[in-house]
PDB file of N, CA and C in Angstrom:
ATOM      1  N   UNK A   1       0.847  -1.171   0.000  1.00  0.00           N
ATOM      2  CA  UNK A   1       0.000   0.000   0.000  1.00  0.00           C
ATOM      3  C   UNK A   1       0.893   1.235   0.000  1.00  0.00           C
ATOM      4  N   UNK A   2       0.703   1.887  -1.157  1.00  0.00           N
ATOM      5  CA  UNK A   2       1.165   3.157  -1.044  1.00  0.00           C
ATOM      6  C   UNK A   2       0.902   4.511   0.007  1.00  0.00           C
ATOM      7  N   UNK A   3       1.948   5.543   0.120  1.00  0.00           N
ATOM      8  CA  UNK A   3       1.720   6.139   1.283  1.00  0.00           C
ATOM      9  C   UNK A   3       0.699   7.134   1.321  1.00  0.00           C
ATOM     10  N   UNK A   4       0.232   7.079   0.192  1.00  0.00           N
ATOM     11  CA  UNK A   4      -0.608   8.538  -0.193  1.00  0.00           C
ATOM     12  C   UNK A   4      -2.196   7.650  -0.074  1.00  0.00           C
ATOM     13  N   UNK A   5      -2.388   5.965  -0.108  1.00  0.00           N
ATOM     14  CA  UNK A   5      -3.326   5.315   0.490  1.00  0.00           C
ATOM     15  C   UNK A   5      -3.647   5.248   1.704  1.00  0.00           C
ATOM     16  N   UNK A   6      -2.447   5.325   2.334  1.00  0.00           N
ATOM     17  CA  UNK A   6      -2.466   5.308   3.671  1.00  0.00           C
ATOM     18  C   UNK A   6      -3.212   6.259   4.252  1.00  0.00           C
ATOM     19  N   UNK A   7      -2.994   7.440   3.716  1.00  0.00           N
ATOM     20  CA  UNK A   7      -3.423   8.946   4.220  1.00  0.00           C
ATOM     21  C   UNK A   7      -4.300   9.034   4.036  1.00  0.00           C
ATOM     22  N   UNK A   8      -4.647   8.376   2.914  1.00  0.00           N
ATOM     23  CA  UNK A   8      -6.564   8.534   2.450  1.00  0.00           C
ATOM     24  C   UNK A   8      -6.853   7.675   3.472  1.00  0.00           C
ATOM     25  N   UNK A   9      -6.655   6.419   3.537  1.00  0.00           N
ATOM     26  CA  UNK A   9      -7.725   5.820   4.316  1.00  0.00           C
ATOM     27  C   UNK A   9      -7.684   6.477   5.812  1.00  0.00           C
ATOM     28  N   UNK A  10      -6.650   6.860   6.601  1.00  0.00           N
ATOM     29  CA  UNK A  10      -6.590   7.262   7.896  1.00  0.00           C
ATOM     30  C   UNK A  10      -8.274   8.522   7.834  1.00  0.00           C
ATOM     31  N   UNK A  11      -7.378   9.377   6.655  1.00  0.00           N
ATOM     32  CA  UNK A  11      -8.452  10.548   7.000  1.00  0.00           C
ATOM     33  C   UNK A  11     -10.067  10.174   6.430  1.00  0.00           C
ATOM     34  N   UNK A  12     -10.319   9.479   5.510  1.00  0.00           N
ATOM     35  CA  UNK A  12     -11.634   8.580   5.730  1.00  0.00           C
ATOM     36  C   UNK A  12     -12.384   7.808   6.742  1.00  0.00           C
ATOM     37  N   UNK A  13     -11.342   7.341   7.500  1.00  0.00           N
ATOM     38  CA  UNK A  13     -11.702   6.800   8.752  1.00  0.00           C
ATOM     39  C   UNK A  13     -12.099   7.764  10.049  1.00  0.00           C
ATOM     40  N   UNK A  14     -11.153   8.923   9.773  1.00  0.00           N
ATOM     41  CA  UNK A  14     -11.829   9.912  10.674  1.00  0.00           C
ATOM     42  C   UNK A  14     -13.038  10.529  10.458  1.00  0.00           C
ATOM     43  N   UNK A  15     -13.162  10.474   9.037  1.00  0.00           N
ATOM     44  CA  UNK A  15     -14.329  11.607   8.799  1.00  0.00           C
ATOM     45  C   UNK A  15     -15.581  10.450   8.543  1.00  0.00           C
ATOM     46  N   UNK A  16     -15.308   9.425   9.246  1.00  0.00           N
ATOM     47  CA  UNK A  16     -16.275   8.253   8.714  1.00  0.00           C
ATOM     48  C   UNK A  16     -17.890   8.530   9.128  1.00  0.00           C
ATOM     49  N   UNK A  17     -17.326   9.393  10.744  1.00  0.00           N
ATOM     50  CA  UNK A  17     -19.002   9.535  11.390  1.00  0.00           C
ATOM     51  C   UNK A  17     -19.884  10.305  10.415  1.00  0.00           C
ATOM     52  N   UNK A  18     -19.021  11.214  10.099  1.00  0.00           N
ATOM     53  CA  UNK A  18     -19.739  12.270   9.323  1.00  0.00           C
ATOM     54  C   UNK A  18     -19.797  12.452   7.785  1.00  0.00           C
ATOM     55  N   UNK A  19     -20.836  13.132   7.371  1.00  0.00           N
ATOM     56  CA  UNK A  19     -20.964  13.303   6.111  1.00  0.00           C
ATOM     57  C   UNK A  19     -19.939  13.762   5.061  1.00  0.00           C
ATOM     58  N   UNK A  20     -19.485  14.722   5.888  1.00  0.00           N
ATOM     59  CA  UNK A  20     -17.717  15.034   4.484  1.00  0.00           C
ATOM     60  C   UNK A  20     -18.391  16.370   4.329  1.00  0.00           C
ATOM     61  N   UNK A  21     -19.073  16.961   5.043  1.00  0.00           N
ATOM     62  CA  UNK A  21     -19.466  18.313   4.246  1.00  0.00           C
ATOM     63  C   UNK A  21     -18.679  19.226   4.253  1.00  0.00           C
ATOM     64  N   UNK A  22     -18.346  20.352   4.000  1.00  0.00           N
ATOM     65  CA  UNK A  22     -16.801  20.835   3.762  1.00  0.00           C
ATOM     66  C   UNK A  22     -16.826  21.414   5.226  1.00  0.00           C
ATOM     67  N   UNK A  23     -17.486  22.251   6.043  1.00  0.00           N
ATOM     68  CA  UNK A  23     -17.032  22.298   7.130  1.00  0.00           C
ATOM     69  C   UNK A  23     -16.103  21.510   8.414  1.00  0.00           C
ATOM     70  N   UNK A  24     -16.649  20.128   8.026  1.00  0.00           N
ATOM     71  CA  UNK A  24     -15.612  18.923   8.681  1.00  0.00           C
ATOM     72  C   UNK A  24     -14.459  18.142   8.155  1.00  0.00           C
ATOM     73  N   UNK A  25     -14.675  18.962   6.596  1.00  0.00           N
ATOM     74  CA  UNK A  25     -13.126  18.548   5.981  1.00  0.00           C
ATOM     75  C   UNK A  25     -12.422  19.715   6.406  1.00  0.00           C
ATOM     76  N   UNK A  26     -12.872  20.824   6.245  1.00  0.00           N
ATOM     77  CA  UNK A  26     -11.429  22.034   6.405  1.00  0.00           C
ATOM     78  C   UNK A  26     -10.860  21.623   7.906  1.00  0.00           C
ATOM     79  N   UNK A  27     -11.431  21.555   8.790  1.00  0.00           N
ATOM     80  CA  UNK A  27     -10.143  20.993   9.953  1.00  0.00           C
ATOM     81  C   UNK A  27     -10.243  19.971  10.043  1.00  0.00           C
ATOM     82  N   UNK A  28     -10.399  18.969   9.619  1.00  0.00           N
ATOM     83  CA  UNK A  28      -9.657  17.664   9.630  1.00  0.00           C
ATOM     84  C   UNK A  28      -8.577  18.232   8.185  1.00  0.00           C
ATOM     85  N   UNK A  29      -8.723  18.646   7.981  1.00  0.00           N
ATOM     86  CA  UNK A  29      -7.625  18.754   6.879  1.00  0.00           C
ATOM     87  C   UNK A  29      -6.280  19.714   7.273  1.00  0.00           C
ATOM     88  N   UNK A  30      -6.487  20.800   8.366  1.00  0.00           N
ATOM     89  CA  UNK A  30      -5.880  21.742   8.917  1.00  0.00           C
ATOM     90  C   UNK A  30      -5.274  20.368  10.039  1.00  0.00           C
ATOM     91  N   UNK A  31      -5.817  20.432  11.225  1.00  0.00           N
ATOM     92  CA  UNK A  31      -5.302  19.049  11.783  1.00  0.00           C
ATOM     93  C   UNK A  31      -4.350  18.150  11.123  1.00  0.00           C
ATOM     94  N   UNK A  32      -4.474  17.298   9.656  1.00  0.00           N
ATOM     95  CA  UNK A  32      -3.377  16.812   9.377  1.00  0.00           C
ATOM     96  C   UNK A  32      -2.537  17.450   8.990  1.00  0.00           C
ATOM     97  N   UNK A  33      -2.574  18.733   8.243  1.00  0.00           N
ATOM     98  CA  UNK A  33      -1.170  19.559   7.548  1.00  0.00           C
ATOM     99  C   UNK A  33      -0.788  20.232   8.914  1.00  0.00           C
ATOM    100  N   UNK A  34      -1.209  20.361  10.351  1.00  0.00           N
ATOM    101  CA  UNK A  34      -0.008  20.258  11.454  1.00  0.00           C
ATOM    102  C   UNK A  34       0.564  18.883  11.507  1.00  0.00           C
ATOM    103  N   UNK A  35       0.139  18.131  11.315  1.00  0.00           N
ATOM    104  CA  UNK A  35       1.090  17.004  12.081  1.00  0.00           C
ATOM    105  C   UNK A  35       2.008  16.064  10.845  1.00  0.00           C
ATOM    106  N   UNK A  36       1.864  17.360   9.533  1.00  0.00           N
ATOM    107  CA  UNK A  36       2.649  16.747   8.440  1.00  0.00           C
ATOM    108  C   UNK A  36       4.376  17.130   8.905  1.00  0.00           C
ATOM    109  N   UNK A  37       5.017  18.195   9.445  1.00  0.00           N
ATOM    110  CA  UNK A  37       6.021  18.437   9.514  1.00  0.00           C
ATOM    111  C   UNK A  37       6.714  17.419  10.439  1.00  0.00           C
ATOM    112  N   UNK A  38       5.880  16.871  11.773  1.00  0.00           N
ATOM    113  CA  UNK A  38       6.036  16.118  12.264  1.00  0.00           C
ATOM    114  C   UNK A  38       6.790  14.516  11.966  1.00  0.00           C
ATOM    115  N   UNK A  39       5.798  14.485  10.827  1.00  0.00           N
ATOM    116  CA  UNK A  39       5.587  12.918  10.446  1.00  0.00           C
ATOM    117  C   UNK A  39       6.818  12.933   9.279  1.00  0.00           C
ATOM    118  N   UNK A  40       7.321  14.383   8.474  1.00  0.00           N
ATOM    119  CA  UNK A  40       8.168  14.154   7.747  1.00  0.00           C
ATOM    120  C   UNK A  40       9.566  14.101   8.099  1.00  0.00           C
ATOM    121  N   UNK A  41       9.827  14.513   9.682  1.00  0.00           N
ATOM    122  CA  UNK A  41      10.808  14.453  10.239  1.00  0.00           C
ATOM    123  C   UNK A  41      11.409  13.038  11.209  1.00  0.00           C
ATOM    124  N   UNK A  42      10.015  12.283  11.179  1.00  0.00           N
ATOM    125  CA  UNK A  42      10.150  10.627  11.484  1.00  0.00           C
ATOM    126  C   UNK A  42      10.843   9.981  10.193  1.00  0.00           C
ATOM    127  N   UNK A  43      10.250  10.521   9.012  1.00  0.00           N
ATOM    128  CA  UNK A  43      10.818   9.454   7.940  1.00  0.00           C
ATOM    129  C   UNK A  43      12.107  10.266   7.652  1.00  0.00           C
ATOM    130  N   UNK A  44      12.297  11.347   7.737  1.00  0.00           N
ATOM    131  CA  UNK A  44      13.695  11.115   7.780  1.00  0.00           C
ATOM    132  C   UNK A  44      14.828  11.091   8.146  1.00  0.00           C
ATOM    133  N   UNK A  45      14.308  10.425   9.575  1.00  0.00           N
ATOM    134  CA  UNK A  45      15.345   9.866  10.916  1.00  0.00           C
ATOM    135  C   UNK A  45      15.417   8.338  10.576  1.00  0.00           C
ATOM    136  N   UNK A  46      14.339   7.854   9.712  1.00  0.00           N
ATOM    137  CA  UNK A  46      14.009   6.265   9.538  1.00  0.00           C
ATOM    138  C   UNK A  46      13.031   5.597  10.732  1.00  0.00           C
ATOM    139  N   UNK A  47      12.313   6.542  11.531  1.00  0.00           N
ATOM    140  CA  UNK A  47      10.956   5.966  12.506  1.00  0.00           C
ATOM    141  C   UNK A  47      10.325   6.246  12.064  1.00  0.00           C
ATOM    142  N   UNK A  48       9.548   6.601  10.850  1.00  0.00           N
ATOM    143  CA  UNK A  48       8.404   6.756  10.217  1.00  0.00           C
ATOM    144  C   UNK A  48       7.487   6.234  10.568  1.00  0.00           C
ATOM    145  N   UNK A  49       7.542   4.695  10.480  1.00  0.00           N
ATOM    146  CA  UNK A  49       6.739   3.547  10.559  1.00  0.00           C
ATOM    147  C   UNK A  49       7.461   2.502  11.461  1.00  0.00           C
ATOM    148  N   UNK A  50       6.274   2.059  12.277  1.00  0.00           N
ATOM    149  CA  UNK A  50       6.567   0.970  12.882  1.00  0.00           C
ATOM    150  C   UNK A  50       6.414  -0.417  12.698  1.00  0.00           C
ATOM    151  N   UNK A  51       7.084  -1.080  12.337  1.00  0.00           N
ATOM    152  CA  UNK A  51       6.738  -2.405  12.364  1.00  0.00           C
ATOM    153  C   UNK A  51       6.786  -3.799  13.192  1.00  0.00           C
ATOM    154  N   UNK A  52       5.930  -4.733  13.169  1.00  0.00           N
ATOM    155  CA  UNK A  52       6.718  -6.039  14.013  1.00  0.00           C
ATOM    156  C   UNK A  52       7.884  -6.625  13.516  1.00  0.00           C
ATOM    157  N   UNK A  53       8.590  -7.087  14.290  1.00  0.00           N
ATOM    158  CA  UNK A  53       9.959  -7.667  13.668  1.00  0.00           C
ATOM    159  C   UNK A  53       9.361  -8.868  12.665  1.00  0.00           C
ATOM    160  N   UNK A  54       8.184  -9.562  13.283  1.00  0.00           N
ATOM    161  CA  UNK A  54       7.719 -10.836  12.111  1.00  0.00           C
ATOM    162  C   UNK A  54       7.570 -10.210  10.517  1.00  0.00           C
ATOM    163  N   UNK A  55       7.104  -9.087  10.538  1.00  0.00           N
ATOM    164  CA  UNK A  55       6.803  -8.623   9.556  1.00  0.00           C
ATOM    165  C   UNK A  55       8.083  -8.134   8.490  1.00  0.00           C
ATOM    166  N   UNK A  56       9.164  -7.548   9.532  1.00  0.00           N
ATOM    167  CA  UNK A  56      10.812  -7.097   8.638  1.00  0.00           C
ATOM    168  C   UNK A  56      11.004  -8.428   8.674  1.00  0.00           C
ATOM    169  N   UNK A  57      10.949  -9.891   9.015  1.00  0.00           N
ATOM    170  CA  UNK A  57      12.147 -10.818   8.723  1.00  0.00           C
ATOM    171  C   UNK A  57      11.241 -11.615   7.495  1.00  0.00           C
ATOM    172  N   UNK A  58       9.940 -11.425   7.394  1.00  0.00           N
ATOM    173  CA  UNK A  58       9.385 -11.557   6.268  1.00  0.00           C
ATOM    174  C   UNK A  58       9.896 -11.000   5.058  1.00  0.00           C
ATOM    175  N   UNK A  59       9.235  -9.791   5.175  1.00  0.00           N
ATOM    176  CA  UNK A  59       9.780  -8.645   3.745  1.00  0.00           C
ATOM    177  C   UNK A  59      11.194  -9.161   3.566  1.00  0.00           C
ATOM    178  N   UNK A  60      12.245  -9.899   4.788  1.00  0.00           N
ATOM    179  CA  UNK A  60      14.069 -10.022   3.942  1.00  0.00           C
ATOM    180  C   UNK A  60      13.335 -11.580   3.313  1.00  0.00           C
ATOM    181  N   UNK A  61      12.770 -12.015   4.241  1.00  0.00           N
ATOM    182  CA  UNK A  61      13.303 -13.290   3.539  1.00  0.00           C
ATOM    183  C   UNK A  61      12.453 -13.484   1.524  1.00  0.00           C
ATOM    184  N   UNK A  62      11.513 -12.635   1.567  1.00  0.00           N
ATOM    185  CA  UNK A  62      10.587 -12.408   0.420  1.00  0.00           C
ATOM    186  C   UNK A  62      11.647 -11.845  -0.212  1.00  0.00           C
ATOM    187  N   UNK A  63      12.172 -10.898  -0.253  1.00  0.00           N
ATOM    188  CA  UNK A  63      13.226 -10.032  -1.373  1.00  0.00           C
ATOM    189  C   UNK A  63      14.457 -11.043  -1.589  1.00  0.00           C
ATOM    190  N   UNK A  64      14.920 -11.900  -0.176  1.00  0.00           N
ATOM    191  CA  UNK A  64      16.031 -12.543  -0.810  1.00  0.00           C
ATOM    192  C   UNK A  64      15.611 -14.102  -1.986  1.00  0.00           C
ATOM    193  N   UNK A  65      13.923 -14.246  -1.591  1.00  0.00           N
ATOM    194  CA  UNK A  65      13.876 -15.070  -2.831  1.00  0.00           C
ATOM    195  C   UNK A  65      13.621 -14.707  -3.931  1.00  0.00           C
ATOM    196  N   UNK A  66      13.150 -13.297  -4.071  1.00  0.00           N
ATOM    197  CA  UNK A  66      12.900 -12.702  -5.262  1.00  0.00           C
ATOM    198  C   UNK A  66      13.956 -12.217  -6.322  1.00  0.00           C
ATOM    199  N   UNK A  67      15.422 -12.057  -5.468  1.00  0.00           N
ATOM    200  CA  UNK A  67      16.482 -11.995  -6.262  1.00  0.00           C
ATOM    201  C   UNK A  67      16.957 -13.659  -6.840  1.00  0.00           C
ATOM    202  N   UNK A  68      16.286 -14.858  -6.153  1.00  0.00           N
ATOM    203  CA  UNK A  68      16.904 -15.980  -6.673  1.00  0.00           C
ATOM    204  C   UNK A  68      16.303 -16.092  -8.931  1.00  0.00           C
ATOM    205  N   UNK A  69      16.699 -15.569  -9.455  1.00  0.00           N
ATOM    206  CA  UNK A  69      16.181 -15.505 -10.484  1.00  0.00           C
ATOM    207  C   UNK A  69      16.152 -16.713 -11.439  1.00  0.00           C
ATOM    208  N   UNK A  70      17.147 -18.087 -10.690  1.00  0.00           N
ATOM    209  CA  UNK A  70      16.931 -19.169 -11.517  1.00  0.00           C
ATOM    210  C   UNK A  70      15.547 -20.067 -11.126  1.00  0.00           C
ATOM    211  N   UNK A  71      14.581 -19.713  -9.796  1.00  0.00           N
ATOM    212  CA  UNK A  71      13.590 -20.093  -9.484  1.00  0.00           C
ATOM    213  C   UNK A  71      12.859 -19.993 -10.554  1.00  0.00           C
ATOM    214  N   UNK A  72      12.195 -21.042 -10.792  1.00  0.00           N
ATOM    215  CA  UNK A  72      10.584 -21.413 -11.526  1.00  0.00           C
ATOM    216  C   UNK A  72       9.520 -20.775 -11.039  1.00  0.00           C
ATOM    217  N   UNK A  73       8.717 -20.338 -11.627  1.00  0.00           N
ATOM    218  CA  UNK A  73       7.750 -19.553 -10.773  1.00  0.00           C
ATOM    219  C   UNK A  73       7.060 -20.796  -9.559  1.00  0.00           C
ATOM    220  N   UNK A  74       6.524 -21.801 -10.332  1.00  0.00           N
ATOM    221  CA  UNK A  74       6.017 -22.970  -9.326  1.00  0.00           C
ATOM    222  C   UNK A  74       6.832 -23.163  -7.602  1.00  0.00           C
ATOM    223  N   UNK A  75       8.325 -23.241  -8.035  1.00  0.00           N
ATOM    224  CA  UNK A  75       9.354 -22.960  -6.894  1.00  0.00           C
ATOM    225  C   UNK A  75       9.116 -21.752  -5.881  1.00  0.00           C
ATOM    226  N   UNK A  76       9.038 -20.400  -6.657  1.00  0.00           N
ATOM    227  CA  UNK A  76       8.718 -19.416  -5.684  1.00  0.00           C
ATOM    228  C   UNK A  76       7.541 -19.334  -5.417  1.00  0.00           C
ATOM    229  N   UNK A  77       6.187 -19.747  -5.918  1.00  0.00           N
ATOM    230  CA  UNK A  77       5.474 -19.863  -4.591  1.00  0.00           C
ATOM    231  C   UNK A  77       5.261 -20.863  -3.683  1.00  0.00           C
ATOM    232  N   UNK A  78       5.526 -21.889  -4.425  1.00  0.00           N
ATOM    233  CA  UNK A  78       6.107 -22.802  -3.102  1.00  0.00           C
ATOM    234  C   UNK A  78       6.804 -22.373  -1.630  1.00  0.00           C
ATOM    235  N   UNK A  79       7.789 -21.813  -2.369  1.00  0.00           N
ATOM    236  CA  UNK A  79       8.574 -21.043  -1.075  1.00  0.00           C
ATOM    237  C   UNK A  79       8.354 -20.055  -0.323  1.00  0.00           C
ATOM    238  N   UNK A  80       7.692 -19.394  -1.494  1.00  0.00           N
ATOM    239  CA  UNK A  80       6.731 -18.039  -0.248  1.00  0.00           C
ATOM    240  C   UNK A  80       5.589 -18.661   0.239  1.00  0.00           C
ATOM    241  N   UNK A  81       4.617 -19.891   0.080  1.00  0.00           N
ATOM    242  CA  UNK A  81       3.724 -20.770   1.022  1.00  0.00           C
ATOM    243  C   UNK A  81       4.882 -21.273   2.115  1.00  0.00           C
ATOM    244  N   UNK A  82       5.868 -21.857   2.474  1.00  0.00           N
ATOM    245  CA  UNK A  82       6.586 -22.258   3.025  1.00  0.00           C
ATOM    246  C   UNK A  82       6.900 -21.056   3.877  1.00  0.00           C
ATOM    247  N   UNK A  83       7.104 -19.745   3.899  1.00  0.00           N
ATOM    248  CA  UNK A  83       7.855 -18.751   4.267  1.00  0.00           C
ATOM    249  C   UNK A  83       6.612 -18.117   5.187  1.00  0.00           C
ATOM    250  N   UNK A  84       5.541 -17.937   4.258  1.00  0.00           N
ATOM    251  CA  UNK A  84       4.471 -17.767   5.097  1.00  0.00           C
ATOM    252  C   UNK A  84       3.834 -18.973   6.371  1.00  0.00           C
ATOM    253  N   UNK A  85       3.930 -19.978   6.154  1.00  0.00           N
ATOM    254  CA  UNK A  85       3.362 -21.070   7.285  1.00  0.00           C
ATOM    255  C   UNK A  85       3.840 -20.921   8.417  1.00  0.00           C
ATOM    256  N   UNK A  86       5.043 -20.066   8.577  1.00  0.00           N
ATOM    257  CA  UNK A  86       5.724 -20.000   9.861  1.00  0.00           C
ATOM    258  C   UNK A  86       6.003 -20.798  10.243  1.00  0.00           C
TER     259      UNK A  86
END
């Protein structure tokens, strides 16, 4: 999921109670462009995002089979079913 999905869905989710009429978008929209300077100074310390470690030793072990390029496709999902079963 891209990051600009992300943002949509967060601020959809806020404005979920309500109708969207522009009065409850202009500050929910003021509200996030404060806490944009914030959030751009996490990503570029590298805390942007948090993750579980299950989730980073996934994503390595997925990229290091995705560079195996003599794999068969049948092979790599085999191995990513295998990788996923835990």
């Amino acid at each position: 999921m891209r990051q600009c999905d992300r943002w949509h869905r967060r601020l959809s989710l806020k404005a979920a109670d309500h109708k969207c009429s522009f009065y409850v978008l202009v500050p929910l929209l003021r509200r996030e462009a404060e806490y944009l300077p914030v959030q751009a100074q996490l990503v570029r310390e590298g805390t942007g995002r948090v993750r579980r470690n299950v989730y980073v030793n996934l994503d390595e072990q997925l990229g290091q089979l995705w560079e195996e390029y003599e794999l068969t496709t049948e092979d790599f999902l085999t191995k990513i079913g295998e990788t996923y079963a835990f």
